[in-house]
PDB file of N, CA and C in Angstrom:
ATOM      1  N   UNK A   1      -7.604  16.075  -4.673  1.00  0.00           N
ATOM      2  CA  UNK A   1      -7.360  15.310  -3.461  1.00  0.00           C
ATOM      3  C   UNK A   1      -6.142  15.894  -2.748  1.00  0.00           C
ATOM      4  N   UNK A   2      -6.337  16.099  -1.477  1.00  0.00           N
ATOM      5  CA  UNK A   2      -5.319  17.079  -0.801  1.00  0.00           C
ATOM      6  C   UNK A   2      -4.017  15.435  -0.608  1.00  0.00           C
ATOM      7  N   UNK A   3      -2.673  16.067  -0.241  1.00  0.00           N
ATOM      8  CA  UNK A   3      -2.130  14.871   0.311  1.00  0.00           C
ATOM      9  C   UNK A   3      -2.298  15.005   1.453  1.00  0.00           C
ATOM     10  N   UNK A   4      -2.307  13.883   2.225  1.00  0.00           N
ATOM     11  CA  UNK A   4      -2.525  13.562   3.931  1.00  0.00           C
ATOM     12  C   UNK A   4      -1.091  13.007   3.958  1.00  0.00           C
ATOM     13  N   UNK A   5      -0.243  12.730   5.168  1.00  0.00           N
ATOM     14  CA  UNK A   5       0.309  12.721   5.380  1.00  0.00           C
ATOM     15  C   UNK A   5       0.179  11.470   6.476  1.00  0.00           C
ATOM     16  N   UNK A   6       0.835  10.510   6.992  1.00  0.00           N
ATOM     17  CA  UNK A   6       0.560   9.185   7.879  1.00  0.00           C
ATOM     18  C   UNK A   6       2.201   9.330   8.548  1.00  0.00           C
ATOM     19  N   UNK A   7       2.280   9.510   9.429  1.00  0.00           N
ATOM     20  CA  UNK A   7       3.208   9.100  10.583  1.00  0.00           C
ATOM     21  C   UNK A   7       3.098   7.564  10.803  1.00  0.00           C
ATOM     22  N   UNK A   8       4.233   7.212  11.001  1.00  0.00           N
ATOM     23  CA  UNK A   8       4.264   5.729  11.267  1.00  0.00           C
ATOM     24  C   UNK A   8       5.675   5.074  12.461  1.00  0.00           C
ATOM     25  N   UNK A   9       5.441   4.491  13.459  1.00  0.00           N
ATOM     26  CA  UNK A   9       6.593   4.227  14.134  1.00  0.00           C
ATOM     27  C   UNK A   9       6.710   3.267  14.058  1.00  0.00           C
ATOM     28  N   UNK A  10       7.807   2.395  13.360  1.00  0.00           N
ATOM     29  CA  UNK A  10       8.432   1.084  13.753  1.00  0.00           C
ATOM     30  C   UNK A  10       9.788   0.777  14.331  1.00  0.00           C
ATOM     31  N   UNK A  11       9.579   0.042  14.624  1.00  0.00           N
ATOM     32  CA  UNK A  11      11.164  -0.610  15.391  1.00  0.00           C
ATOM     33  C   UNK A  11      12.526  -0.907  14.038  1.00  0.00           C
ATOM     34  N   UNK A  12      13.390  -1.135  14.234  1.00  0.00           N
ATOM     35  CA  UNK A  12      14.371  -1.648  13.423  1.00  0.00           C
ATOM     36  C   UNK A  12      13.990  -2.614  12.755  1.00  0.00           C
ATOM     37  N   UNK A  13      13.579  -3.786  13.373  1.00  0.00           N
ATOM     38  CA  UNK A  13      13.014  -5.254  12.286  1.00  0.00           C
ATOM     39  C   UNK A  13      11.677  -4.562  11.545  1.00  0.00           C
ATOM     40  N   UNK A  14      11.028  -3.627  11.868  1.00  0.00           N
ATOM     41  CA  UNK A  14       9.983  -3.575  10.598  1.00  0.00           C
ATOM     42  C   UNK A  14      10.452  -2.455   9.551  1.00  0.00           C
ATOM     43  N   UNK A  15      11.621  -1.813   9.702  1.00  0.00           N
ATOM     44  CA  UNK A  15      11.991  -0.529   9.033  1.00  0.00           C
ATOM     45  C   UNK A  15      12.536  -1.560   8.078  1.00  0.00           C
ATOM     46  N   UNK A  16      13.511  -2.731   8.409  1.00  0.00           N
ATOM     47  CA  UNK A  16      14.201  -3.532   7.614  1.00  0.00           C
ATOM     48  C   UNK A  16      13.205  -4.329   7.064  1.00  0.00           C
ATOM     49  N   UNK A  17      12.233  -4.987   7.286  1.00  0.00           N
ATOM     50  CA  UNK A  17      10.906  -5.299   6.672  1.00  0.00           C
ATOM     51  C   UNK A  17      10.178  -5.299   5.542  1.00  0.00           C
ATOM     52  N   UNK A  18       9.948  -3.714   6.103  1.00  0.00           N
ATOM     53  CA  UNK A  18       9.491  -2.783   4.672  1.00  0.00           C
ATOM     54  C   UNK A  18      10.699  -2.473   3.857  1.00  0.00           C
ATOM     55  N   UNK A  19      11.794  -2.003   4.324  1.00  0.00           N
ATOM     56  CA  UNK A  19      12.881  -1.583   3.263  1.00  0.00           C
ATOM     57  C   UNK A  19      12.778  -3.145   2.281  1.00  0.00           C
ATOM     58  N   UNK A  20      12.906  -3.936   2.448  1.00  0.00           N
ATOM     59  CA  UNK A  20      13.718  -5.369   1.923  1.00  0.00           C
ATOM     60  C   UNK A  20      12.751  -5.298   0.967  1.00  0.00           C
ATOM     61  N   UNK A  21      11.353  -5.794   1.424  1.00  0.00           N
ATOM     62  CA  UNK A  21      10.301  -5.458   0.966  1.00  0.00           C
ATOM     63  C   UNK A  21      10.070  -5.103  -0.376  1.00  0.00           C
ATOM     64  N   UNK A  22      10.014  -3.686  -0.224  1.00  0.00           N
ATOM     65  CA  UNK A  22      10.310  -2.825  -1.367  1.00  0.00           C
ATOM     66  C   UNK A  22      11.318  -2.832  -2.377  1.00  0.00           C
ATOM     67  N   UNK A  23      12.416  -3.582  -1.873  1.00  0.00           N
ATOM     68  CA  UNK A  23      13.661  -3.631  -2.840  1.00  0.00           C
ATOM     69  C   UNK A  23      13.505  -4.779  -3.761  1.00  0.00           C
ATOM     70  N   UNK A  24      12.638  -5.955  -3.072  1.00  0.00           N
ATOM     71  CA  UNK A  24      12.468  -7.118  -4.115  1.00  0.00           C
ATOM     72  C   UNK A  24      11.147  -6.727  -4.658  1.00  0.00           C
ATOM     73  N   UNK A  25      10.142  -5.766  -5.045  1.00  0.00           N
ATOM     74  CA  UNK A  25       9.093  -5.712  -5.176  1.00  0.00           C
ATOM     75  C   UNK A  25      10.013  -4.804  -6.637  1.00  0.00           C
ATOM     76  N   UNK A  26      11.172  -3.763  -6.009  1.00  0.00           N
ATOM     77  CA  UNK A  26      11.412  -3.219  -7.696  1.00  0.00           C
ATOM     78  C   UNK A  26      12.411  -4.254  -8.073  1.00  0.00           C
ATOM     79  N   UNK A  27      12.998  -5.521  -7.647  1.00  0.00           N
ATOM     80  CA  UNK A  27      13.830  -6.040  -8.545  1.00  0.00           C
ATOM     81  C   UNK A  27      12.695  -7.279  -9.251  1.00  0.00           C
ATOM     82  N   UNK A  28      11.278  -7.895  -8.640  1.00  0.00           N
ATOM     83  CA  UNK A  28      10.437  -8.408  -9.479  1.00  0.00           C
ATOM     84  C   UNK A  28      10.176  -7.680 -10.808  1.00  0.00           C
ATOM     85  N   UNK A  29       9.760  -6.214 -10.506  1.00  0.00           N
ATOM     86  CA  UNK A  29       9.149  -5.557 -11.370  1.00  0.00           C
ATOM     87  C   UNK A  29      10.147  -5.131 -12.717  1.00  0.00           C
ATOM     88  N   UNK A  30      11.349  -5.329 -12.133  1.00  0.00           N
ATOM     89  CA  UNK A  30      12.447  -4.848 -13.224  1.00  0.00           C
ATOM     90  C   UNK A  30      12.486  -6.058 -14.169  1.00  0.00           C
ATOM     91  N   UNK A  31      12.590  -7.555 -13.707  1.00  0.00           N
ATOM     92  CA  UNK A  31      12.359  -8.624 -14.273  1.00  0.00           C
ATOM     93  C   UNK A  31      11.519  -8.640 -15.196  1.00  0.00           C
ATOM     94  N   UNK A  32      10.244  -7.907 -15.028  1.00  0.00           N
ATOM     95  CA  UNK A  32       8.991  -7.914 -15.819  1.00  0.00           C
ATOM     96  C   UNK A  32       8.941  -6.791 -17.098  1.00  0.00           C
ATOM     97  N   UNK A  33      10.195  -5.959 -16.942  1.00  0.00           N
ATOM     98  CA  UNK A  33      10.196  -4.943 -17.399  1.00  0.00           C
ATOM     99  C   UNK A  33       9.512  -3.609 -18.051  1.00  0.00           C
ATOM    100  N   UNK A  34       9.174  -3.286 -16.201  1.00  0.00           N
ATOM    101  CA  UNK A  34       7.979  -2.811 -15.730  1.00  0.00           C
ATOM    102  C   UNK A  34       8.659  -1.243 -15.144  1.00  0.00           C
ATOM    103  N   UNK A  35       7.950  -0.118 -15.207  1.00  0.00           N
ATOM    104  CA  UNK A  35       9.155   1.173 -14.434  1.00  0.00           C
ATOM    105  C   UNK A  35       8.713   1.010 -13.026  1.00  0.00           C
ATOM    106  N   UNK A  36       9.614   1.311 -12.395  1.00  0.00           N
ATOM    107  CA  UNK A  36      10.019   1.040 -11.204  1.00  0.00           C
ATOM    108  C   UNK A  36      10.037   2.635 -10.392  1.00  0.00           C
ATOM    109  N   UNK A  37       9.926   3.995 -11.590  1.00  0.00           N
ATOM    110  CA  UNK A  37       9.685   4.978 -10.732  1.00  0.00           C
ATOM    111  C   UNK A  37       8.962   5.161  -9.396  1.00  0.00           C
ATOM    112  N   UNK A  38       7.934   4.839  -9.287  1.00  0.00           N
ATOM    113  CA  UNK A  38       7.494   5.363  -8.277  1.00  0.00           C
ATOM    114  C   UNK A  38       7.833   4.379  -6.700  1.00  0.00           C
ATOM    115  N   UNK A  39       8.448   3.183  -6.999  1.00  0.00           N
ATOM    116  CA  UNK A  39       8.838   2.576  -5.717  1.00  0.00           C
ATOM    117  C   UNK A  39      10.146   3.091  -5.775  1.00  0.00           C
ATOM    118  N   UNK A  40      11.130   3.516  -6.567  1.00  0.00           N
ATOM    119  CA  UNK A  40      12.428   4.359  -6.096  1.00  0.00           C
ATOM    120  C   UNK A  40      11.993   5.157  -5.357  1.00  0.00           C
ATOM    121  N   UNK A  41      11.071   6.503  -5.180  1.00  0.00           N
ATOM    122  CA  UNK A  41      10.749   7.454  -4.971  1.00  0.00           C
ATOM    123  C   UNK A  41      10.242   6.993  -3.340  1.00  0.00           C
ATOM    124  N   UNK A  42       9.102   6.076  -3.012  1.00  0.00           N
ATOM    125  CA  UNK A  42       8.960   5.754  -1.841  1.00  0.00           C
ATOM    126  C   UNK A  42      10.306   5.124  -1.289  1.00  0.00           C
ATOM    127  N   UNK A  43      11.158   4.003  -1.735  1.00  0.00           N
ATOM    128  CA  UNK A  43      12.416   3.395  -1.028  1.00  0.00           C
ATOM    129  C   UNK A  43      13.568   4.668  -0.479  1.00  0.00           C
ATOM    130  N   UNK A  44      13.715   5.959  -1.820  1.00  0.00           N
ATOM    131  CA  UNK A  44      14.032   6.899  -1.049  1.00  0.00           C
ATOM    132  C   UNK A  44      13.161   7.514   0.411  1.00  0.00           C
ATOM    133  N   UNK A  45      12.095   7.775   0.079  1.00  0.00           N
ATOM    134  CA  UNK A  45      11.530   8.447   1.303  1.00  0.00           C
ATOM    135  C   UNK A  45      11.712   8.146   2.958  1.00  0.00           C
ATOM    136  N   UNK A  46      11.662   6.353   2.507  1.00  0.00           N
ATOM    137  CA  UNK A  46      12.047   5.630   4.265  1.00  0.00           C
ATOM    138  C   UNK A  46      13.257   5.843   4.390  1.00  0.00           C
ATOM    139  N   UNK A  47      14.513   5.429   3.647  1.00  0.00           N
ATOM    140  CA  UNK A  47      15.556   5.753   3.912  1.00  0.00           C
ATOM    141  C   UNK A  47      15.990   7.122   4.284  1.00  0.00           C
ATOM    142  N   UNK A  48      15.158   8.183   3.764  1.00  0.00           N
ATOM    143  CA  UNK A  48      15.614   9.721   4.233  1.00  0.00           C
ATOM    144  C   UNK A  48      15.280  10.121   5.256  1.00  0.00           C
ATOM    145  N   UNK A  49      13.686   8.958   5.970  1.00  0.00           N
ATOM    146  CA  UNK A  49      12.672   9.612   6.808  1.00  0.00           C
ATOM    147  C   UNK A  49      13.910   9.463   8.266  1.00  0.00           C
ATOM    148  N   UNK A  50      13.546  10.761   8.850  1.00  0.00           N
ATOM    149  CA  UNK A  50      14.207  11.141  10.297  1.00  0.00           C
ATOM    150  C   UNK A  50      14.077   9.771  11.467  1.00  0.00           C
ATOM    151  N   UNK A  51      14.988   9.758  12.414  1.00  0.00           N
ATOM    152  CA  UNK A  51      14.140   8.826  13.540  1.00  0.00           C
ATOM    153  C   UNK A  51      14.541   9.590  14.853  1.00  0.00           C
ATOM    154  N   UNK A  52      13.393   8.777  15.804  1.00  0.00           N
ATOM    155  CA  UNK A  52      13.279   9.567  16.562  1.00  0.00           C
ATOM    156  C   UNK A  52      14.423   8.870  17.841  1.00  0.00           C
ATOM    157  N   UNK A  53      15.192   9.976  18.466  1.00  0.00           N
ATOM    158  CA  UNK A  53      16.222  10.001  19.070  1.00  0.00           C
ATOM    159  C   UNK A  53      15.516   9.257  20.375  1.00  0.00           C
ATOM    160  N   UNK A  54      16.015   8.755  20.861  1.00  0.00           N
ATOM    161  CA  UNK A  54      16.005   8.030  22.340  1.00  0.00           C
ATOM    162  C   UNK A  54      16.397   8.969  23.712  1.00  0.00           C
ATOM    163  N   UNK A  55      15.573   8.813  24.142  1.00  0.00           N
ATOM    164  CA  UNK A  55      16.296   9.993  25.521  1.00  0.00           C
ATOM    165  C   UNK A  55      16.779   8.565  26.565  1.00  0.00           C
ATOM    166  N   UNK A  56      18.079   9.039  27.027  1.00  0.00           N
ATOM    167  CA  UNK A  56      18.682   8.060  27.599  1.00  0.00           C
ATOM    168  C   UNK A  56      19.364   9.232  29.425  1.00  0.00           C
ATOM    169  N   UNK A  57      19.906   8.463  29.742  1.00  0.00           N
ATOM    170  CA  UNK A  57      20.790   8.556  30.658  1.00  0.00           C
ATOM    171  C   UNK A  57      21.578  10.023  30.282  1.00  0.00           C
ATOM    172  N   UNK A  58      22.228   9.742  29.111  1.00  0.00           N
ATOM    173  CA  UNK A  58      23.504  10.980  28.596  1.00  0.00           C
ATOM    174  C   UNK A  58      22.823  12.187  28.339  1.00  0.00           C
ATOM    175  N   UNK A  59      21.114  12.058  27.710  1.00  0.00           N
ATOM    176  CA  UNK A  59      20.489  13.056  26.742  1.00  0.00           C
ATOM    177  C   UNK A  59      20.144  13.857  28.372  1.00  0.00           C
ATOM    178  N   UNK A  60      19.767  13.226  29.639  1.00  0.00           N
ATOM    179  CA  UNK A  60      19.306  13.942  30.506  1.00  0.00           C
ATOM    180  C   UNK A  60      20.150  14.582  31.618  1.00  0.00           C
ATOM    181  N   UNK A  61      21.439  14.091  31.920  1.00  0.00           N
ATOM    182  CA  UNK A  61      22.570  15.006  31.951  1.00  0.00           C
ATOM    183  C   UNK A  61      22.646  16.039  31.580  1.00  0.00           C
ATOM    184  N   UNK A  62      22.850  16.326  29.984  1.00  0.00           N
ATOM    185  CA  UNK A  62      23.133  17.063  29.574  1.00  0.00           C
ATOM    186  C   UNK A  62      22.238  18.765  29.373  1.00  0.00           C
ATOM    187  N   UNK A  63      20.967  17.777  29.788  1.00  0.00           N
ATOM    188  CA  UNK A  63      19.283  18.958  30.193  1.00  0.00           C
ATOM    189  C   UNK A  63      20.151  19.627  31.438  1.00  0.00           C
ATOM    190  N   UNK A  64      20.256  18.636  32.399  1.00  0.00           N
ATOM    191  CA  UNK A  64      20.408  19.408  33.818  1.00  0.00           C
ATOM    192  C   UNK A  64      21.449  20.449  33.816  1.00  0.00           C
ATOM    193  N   UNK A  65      23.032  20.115  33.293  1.00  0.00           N
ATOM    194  CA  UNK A  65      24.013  21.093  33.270  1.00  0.00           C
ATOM    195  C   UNK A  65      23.410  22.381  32.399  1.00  0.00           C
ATOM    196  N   UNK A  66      22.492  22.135  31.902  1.00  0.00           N
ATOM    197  CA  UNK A  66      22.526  23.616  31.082  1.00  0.00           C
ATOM    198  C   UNK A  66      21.364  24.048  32.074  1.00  0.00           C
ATOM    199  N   UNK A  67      20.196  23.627  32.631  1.00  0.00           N
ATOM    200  CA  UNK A  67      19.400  24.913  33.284  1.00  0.00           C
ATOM    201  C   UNK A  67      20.260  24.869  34.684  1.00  0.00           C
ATOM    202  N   UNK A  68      21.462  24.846  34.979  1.00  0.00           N
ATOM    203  CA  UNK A  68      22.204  25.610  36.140  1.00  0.00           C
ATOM    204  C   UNK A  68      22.844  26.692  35.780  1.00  0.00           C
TER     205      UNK A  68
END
């Protein structure tokens, strides 16, 4: 099975959502004393995953001074 890969965009309240989420899903499972590897491994992944920058006011300034 190849891996696929899923892009996903959320806002701040669902990044915090899913993070929280996930954090009581490994502190249930630790209770149960159950391994918890593979939700460390995803809780790292969101926390590492990039976001995407906002183009604002400042970001398009800074376009124009450079193609003069």
């Amino acid at each position: 099975m190849e891996d696929d890969k899923k892009v996903m965009e959320v806002d701040r309240v669902a990044y915090a959502i899913i993070l929280n989420s996930l954090i009581n899903m490994k502190n249930e499972m630790r209770e149960q004393e159950k391994e918890t590897d593979l939700i460390d491994k995803v809780i790292v992944k969101i926390i590492k995953a990039p976001s995407k920058q906002k183009k604002g006011i400042f970001k398009r300034k800074e376009a124009r001074n450079e193609t003069r």
